[in-house]
PDB file of N, CA and C in Angstrom:
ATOM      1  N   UNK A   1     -13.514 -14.602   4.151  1.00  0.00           N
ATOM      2  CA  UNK A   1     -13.416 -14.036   2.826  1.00  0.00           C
ATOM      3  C   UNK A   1     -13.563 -12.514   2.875  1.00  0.00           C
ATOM      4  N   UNK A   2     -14.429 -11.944   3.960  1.00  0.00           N
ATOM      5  CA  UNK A   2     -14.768 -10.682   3.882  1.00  0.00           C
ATOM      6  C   UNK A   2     -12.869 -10.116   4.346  1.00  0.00           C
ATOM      7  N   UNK A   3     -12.332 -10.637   4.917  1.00  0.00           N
ATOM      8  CA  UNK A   3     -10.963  -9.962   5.337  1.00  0.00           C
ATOM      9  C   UNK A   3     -10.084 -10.011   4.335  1.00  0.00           C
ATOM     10  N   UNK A   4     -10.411 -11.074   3.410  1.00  0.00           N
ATOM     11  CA  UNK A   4      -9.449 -11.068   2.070  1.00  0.00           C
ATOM     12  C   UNK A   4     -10.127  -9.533   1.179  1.00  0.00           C
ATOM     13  N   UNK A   5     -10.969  -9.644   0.988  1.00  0.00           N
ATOM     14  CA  UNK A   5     -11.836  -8.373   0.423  1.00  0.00           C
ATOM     15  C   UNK A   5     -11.559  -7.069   0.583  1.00  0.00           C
ATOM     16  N   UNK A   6     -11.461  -7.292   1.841  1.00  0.00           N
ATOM     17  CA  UNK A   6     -10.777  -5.696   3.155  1.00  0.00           C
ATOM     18  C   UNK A   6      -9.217  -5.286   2.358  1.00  0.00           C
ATOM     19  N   UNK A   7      -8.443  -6.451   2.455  1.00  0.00           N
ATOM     20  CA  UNK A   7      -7.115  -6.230   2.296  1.00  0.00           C
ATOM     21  C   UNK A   7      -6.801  -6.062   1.028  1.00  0.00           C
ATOM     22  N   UNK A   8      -7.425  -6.629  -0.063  1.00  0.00           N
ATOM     23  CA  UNK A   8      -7.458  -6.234  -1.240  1.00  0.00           C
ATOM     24  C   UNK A   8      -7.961  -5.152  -1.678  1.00  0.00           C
ATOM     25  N   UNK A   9      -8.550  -4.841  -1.294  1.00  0.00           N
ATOM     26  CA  UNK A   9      -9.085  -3.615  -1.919  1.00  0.00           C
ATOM     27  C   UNK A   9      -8.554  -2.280  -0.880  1.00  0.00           C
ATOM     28  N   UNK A  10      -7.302  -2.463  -0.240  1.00  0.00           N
ATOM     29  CA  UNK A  10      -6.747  -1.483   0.271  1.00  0.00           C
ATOM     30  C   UNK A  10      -4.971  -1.317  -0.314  1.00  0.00           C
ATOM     31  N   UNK A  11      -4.909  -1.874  -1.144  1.00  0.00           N
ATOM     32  CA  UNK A  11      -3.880  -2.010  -1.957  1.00  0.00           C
ATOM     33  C   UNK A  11      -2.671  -2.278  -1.377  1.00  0.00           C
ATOM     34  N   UNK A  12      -2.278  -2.591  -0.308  1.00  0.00           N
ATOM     35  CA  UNK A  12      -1.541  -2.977   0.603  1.00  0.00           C
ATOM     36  C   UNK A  12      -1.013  -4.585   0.389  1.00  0.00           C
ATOM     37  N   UNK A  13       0.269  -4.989   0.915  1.00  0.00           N
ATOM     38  CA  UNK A  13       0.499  -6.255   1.341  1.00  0.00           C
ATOM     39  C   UNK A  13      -0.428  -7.249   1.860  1.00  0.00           C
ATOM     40  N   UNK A  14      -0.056  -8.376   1.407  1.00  0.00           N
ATOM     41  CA  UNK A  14      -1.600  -9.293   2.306  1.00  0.00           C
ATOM     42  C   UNK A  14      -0.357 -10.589   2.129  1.00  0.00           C
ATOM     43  N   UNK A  15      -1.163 -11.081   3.566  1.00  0.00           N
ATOM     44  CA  UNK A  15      -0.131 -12.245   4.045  1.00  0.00           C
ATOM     45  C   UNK A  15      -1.207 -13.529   4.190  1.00  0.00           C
ATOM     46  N   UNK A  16      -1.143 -14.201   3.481  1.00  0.00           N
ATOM     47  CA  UNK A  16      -1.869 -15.657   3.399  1.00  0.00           C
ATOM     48  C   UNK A  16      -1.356 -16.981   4.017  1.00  0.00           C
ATOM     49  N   UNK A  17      -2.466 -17.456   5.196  1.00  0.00           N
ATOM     50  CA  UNK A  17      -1.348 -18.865   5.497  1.00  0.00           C
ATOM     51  C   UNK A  17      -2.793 -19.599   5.555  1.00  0.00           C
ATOM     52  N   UNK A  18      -2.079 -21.196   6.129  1.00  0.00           N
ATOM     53  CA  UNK A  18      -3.130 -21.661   6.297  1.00  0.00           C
ATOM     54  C   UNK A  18      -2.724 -23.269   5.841  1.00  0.00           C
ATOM     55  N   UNK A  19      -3.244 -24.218   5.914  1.00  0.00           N
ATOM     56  CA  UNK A  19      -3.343 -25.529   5.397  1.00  0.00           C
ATOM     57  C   UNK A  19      -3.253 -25.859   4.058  1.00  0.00           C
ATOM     58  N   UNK A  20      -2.467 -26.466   3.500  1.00  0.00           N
ATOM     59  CA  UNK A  20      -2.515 -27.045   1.927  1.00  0.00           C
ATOM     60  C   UNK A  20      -3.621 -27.515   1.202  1.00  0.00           C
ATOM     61  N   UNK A  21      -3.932 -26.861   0.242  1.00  0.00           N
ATOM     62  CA  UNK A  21      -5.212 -27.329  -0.801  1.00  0.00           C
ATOM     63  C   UNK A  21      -5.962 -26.633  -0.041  1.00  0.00           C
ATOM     64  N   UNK A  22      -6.141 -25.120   0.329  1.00  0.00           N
ATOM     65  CA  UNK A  22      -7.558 -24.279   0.149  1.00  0.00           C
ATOM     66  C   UNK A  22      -7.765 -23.317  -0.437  1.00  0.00           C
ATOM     67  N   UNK A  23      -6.661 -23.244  -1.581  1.00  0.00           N
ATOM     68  CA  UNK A  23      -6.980 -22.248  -2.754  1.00  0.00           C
ATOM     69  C   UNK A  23      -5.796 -21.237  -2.724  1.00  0.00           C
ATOM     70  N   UNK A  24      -5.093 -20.915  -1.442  1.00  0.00           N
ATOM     71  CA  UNK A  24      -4.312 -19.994  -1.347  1.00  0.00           C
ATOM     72  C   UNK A  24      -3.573 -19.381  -2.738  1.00  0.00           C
ATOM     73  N   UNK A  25      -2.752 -19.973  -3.259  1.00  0.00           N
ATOM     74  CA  UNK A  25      -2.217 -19.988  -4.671  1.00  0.00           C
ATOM     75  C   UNK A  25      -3.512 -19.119  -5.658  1.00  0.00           C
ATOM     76  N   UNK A  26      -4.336 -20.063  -5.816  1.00  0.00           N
ATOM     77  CA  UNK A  26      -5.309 -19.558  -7.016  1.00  0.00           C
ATOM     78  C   UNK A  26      -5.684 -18.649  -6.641  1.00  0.00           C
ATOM     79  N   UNK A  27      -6.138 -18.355  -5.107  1.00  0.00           N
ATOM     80  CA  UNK A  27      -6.657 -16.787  -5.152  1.00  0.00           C
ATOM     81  C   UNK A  27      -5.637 -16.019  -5.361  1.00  0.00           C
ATOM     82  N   UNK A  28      -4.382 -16.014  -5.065  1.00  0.00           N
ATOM     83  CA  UNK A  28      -3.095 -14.665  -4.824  1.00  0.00           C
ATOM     84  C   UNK A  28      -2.717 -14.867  -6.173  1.00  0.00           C
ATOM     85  N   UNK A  29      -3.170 -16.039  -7.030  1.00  0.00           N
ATOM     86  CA  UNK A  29      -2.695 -15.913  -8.814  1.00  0.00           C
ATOM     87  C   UNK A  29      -3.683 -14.747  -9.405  1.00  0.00           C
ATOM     88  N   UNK A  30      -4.720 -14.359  -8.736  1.00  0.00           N
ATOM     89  CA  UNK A  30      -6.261 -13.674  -8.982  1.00  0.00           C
ATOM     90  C   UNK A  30      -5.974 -12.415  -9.241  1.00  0.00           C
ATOM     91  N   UNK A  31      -5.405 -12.024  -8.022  1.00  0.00           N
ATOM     92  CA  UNK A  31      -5.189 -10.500  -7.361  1.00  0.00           C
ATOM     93  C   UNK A  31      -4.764  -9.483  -7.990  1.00  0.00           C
ATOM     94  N   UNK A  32      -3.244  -9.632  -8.374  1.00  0.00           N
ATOM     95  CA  UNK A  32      -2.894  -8.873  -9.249  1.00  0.00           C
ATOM     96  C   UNK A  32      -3.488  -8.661 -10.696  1.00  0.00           C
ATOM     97  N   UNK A  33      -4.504  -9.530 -10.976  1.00  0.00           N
ATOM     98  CA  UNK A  33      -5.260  -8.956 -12.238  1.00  0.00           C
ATOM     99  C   UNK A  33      -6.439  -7.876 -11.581  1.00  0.00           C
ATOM    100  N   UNK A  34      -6.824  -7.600 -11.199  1.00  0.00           N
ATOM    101  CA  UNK A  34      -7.912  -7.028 -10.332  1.00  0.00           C
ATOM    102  C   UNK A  34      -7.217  -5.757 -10.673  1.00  0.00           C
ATOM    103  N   UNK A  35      -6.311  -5.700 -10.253  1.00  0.00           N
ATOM    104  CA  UNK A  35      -5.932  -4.095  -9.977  1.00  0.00           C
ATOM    105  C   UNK A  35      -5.428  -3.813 -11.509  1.00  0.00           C
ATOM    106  N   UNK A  36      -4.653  -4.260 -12.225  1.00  0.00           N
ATOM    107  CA  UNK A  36      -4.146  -4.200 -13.532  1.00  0.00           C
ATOM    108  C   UNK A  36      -3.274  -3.093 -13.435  1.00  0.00           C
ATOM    109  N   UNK A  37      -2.600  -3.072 -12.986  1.00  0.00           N
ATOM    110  CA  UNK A  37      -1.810  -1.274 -12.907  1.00  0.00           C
ATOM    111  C   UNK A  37       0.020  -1.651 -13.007  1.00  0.00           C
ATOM    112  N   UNK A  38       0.567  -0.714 -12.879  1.00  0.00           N
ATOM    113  CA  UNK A  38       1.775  -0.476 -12.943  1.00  0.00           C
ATOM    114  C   UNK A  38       2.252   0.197 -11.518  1.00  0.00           C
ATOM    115  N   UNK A  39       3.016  -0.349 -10.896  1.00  0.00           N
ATOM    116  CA  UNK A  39       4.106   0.541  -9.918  1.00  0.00           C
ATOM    117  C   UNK A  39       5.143   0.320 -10.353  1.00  0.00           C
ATOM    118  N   UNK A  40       5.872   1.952  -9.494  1.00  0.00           N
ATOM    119  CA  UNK A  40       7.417   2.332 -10.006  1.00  0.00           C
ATOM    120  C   UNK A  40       8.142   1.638  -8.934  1.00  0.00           C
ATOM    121  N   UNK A  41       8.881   0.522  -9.011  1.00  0.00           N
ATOM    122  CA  UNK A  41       9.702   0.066  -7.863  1.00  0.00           C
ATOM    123  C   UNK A  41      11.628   0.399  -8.065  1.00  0.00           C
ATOM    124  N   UNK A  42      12.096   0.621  -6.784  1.00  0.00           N
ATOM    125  CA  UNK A  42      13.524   1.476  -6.891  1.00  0.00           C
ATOM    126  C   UNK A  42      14.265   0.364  -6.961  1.00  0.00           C
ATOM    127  N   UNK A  43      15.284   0.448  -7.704  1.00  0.00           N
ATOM    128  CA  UNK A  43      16.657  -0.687  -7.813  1.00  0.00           C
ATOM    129  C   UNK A  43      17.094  -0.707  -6.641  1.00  0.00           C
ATOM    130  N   UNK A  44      16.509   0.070  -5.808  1.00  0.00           N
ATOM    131  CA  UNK A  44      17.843  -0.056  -4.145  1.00  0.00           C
ATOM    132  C   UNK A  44      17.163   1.229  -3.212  1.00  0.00           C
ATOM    133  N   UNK A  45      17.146   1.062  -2.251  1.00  0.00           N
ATOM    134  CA  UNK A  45      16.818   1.999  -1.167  1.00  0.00           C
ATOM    135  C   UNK A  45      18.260   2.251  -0.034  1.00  0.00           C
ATOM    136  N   UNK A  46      18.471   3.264   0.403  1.00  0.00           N
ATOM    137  CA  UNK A  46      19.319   3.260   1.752  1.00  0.00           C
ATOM    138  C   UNK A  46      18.643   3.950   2.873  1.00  0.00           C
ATOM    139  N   UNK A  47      19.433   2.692   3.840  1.00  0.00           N
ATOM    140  CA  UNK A  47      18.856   2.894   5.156  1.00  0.00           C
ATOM    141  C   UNK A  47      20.168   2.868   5.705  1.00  0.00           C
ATOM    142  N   UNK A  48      20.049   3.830   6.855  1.00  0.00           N
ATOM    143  CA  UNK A  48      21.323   4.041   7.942  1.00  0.00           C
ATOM    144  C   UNK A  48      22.447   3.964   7.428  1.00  0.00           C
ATOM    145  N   UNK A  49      22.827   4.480   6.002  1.00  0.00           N
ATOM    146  CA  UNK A  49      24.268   4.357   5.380  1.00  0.00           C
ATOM    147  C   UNK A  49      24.110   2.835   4.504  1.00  0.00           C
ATOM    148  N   UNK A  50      23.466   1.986   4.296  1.00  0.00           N
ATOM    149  CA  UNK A  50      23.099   0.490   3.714  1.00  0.00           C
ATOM    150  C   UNK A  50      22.344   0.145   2.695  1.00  0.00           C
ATOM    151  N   UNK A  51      22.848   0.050   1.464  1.00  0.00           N
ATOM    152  CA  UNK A  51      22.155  -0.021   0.425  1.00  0.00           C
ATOM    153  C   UNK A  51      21.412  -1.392   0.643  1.00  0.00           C
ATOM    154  N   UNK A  52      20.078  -1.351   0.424  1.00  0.00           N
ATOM    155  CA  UNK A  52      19.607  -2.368   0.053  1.00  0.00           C
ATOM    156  C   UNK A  52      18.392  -2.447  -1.458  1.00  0.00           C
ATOM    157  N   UNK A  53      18.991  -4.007  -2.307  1.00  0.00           N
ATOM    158  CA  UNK A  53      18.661  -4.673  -3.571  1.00  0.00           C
ATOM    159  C   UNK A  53      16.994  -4.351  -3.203  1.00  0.00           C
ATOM    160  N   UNK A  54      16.350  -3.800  -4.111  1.00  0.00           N
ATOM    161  CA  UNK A  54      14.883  -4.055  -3.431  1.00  0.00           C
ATOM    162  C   UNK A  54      14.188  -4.753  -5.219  1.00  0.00           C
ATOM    163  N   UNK A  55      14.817  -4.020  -6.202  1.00  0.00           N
ATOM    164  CA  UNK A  55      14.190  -5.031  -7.604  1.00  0.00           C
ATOM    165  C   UNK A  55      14.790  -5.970  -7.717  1.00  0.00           C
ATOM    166  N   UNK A  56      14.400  -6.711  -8.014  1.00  0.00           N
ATOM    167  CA  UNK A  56      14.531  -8.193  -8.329  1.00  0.00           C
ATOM    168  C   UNK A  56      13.473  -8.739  -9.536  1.00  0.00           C
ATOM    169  N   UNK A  57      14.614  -9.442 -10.603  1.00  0.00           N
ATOM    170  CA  UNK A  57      14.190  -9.487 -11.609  1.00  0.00           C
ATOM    171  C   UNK A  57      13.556 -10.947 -11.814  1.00  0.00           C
ATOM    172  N   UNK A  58      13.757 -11.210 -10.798  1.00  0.00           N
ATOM    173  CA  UNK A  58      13.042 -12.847 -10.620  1.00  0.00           C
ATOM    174  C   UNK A  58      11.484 -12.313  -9.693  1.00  0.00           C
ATOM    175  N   UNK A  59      11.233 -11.495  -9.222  1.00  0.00           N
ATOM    176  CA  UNK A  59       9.544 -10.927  -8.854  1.00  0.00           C
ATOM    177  C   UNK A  59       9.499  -9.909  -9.570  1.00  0.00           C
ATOM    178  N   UNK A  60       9.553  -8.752  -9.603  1.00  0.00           N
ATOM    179  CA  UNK A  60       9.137  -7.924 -10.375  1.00  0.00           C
ATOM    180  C   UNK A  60       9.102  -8.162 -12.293  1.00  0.00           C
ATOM    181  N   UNK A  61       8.320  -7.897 -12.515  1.00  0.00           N
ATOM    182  CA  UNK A  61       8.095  -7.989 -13.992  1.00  0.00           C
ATOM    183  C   UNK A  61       7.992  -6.399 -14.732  1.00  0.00           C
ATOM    184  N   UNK A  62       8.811  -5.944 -14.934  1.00  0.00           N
ATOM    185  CA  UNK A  62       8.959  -5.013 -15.769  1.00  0.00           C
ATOM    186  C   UNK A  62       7.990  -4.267 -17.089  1.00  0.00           C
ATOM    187  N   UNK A  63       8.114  -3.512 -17.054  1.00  0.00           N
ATOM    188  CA  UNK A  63       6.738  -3.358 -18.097  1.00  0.00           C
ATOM    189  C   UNK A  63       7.764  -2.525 -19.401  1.00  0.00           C
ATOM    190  N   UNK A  64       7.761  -3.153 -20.792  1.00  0.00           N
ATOM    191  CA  UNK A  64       8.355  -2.660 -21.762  1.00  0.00           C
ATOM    192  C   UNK A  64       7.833  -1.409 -22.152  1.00  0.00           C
ATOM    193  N   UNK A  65       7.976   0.013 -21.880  1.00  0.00           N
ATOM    194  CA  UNK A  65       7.822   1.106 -22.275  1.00  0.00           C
ATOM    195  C   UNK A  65       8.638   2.020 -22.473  1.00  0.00           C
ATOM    196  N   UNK A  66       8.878   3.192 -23.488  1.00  0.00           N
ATOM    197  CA  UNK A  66       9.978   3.913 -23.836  1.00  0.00           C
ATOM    198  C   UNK A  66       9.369   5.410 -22.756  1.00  0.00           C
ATOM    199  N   UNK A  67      10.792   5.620 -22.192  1.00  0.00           N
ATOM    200  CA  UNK A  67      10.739   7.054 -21.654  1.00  0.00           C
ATOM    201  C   UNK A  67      11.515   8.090 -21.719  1.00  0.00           C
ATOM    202  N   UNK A  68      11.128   9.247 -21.621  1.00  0.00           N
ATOM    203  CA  UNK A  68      11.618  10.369 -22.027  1.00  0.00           C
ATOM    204  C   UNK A  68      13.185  10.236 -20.766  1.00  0.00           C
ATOM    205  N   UNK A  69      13.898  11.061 -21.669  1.00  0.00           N
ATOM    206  CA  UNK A  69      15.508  11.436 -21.523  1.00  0.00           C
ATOM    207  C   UNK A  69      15.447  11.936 -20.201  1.00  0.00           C
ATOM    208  N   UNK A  70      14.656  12.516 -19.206  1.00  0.00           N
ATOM    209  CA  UNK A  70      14.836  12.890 -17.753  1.00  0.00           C
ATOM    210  C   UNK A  70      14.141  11.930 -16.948  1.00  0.00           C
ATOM    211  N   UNK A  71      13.524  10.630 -17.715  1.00  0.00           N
ATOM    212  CA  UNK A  71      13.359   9.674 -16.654  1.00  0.00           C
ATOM    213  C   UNK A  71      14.290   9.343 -15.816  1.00  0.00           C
ATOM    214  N   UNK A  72      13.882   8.580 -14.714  1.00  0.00           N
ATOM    215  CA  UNK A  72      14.631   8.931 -13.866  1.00  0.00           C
ATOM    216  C   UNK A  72      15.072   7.124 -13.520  1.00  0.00           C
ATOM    217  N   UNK A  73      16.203   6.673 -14.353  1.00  0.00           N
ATOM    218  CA  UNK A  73      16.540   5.099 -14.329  1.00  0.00           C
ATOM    219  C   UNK A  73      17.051   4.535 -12.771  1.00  0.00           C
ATOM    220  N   UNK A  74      16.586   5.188 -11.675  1.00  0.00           N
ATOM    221  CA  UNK A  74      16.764   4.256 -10.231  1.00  0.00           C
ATOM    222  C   UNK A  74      15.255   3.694 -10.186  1.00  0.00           C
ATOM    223  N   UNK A  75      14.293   3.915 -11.482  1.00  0.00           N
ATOM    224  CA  UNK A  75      13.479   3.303 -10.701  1.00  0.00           C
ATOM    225  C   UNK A  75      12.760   2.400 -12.017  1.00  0.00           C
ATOM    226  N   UNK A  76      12.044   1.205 -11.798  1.00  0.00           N
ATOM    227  CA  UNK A  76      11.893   0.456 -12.668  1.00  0.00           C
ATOM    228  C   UNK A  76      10.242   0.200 -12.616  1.00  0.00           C
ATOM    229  N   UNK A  77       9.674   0.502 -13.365  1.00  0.00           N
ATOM    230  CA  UNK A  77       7.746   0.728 -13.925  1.00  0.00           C
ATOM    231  C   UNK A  77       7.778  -1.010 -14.154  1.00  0.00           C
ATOM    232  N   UNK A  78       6.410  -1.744 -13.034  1.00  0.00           N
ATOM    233  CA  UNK A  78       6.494  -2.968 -13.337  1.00  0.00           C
ATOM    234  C   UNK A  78       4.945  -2.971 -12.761  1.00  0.00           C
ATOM    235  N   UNK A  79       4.756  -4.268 -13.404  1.00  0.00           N
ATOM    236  CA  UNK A  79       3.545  -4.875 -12.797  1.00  0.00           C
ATOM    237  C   UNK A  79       3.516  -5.182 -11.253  1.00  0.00           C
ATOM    238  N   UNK A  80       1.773  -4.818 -10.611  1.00  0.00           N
ATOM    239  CA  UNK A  80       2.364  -5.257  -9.618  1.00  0.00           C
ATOM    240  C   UNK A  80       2.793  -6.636  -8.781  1.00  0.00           C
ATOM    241  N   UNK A  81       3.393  -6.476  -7.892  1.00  0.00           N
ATOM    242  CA  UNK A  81       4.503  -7.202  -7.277  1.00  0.00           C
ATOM    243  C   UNK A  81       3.872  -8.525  -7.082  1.00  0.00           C
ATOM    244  N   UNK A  82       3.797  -9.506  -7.567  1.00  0.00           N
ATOM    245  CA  UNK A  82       3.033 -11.016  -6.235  1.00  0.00           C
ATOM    246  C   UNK A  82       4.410 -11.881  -5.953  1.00  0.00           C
ATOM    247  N   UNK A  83       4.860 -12.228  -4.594  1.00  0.00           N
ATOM    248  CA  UNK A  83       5.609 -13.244  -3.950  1.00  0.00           C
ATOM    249  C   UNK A  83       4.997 -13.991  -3.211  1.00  0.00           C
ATOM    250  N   UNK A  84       4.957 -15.091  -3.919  1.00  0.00           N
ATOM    251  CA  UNK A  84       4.717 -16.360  -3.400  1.00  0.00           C
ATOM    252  C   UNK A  84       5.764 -17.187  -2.991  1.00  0.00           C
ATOM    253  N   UNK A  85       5.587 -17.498  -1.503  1.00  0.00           N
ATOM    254  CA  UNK A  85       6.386 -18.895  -0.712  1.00  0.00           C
ATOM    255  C   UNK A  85       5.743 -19.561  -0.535  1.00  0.00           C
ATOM    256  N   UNK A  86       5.931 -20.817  -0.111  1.00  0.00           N
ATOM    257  CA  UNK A  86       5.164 -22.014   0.143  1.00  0.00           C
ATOM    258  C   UNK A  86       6.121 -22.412   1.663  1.00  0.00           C
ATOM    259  N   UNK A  87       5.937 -23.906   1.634  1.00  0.00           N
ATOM    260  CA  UNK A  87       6.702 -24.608   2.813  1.00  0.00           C
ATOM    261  C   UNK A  87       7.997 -24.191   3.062  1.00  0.00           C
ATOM    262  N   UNK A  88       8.467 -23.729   1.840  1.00  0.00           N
ATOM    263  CA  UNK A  88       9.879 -23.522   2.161  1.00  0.00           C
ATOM    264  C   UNK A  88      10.173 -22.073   2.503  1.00  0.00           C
ATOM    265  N   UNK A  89       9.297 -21.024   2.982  1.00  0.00           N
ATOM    266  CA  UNK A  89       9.197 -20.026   3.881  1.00  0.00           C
ATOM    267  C   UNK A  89      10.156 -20.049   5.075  1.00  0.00           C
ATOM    268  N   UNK A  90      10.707 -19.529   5.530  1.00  0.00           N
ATOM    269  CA  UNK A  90      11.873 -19.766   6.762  1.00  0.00           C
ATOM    270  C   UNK A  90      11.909 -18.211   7.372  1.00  0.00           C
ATOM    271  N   UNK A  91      12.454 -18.294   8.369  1.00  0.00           N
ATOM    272  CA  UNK A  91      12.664 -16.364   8.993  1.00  0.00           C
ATOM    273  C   UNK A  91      13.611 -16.160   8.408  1.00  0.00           C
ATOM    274  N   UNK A  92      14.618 -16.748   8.094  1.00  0.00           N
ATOM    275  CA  UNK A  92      15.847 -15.964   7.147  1.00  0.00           C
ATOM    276  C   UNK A  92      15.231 -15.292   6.001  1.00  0.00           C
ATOM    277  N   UNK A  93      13.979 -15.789   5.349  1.00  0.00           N
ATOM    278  CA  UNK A  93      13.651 -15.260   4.186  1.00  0.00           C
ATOM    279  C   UNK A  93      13.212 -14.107   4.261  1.00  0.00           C
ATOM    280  N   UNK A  94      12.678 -13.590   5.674  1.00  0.00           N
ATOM    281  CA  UNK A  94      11.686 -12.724   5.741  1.00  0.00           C
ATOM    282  C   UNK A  94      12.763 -11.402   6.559  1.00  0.00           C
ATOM    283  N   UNK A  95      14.301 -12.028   6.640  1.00  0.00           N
ATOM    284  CA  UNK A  95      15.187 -10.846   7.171  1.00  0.00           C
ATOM    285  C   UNK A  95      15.694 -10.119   5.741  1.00  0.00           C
ATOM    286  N   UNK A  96      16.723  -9.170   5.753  1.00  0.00           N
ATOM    287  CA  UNK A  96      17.679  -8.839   5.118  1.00  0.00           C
ATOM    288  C   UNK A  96      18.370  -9.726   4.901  1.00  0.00           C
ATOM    289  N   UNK A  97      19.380 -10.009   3.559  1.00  0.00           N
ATOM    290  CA  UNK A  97      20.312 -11.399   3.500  1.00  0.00           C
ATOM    291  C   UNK A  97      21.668 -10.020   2.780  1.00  0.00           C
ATOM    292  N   UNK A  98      22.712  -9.909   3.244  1.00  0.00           N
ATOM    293  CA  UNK A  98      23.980  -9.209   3.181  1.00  0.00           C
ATOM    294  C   UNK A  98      24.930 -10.474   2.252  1.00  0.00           C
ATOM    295  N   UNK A  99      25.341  -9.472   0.891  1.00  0.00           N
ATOM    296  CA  UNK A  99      26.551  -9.978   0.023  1.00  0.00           C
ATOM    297  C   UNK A  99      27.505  -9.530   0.178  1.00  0.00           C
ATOM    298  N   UNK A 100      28.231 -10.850   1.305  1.00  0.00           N
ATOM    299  CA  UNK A 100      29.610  -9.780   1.272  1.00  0.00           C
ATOM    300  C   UNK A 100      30.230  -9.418   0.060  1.00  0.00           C
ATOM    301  N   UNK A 101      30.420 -10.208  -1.254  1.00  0.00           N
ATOM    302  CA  UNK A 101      30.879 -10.077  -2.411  1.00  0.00           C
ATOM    303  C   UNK A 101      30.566  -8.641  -3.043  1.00  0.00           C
ATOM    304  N   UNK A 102      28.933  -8.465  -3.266  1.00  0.00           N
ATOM    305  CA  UNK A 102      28.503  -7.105  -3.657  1.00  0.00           C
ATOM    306  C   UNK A 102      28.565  -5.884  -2.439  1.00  0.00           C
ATOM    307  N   UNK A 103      28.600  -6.358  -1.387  1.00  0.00           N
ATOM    308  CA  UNK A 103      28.804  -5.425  -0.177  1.00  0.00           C
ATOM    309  C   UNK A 103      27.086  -4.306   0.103  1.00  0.00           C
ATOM    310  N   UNK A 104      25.999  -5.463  -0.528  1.00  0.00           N
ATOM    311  CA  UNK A 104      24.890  -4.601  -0.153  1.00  0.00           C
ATOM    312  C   UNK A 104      24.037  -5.820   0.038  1.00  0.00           C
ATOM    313  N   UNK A 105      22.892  -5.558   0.901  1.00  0.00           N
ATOM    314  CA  UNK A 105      21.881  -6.109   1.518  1.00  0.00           C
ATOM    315  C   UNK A 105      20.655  -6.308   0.333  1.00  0.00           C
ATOM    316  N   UNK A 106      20.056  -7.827   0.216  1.00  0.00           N
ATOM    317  CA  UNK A 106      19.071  -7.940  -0.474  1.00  0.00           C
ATOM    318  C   UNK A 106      18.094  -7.926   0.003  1.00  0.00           C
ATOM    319  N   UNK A 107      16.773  -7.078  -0.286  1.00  0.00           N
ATOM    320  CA  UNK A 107      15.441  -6.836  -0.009  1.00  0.00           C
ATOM    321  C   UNK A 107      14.458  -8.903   0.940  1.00  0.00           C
ATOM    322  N   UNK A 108      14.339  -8.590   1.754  1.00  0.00           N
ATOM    323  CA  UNK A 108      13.379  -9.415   1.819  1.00  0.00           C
ATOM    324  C   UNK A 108      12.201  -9.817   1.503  1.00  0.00           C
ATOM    325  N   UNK A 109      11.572 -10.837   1.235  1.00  0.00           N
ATOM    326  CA  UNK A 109      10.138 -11.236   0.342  1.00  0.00           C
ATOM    327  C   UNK A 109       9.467 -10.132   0.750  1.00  0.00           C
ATOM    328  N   UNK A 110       8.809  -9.550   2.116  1.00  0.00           N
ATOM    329  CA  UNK A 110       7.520  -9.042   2.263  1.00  0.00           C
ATOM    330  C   UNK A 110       7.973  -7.506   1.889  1.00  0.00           C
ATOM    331  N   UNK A 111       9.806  -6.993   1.605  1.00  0.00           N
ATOM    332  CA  UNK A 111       9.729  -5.556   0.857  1.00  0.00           C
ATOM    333  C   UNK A 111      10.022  -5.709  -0.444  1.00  0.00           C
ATOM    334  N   UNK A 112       9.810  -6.572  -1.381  1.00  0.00           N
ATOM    335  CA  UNK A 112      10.149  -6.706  -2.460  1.00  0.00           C
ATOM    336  C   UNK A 112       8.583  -7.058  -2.937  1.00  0.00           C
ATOM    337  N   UNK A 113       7.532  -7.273  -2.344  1.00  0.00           N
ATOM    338  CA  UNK A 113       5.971  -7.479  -2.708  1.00  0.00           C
ATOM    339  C   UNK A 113       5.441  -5.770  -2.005  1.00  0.00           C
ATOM    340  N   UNK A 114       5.986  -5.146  -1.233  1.00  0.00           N
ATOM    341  CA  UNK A 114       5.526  -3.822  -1.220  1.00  0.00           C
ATOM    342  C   UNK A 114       5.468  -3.122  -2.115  1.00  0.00           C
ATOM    343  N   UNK A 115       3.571  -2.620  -2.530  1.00  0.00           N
ATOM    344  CA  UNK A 115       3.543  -1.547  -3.253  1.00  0.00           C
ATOM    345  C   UNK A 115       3.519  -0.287  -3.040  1.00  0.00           C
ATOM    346  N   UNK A 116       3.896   0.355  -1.492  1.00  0.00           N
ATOM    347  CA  UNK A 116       3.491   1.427  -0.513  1.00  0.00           C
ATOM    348  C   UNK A 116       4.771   2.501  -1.601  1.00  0.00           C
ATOM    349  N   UNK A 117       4.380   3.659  -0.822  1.00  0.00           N
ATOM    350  CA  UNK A 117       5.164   4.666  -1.113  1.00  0.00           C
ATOM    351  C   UNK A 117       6.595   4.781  -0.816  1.00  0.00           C
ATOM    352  N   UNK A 118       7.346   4.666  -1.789  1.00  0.00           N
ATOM    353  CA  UNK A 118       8.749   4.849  -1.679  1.00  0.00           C
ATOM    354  C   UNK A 118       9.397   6.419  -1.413  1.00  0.00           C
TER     355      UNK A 118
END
């Protein structure tokens, strides 16, 4: 518990595993009330010429507020981030996944729960 403590209170990513039925869920449902805050997360980052999706409107939760005319709309003010997987966790989830249709790369779970500096 003292390492859950550590990692929480360093505002960072935290990666939970472990056996079914020892709370995992209820504590990481906990967390994000603790901090109560807002981060600015970007519609898209590029790397090496490669756009990649990093909001996602199915994790991020948006926070309804009006802003002034030089805000700056690449980036979206939300609660912070919690992604939860369960069993159905896989390494594909945890790569980049490429649309050829949209022709850009979607964020993976553990950069789409990053609250670090963009």
């Amino acid at each position: 518990m003292a390492r859950i403590g550590a990692a929480v209170v360093s505002g960072t990513s935290l990666f939970l595993h472990g056996p079914s039925g020892t709370g995992k869920t209820s504590l990481t449902e906990c967390i994000p009330a603790i901090f109560d805050d807002a981060v600015w997360i970007p519609h898209a980052v590029e790397v090496d010429n490669q756009v990649i999706a990093v909001y996602d409107p199915g994790t991020h939760r948006p926070i309804d507020r009006s802003f002034s005319e030089e805000f700056d709309k690449r980036w979206v003010l939300c609660h912070r981030p919690r992604v939860i997987a369960g069993g159905e966790l896989s390494l594909e989830m945890l790569d980049l996944q490429f649309s050829a249709t949209n022709r850009f790369y979607a964020a993976p779970l553990q950069m789409k729960a990053t609250t670090e500096s963009w």
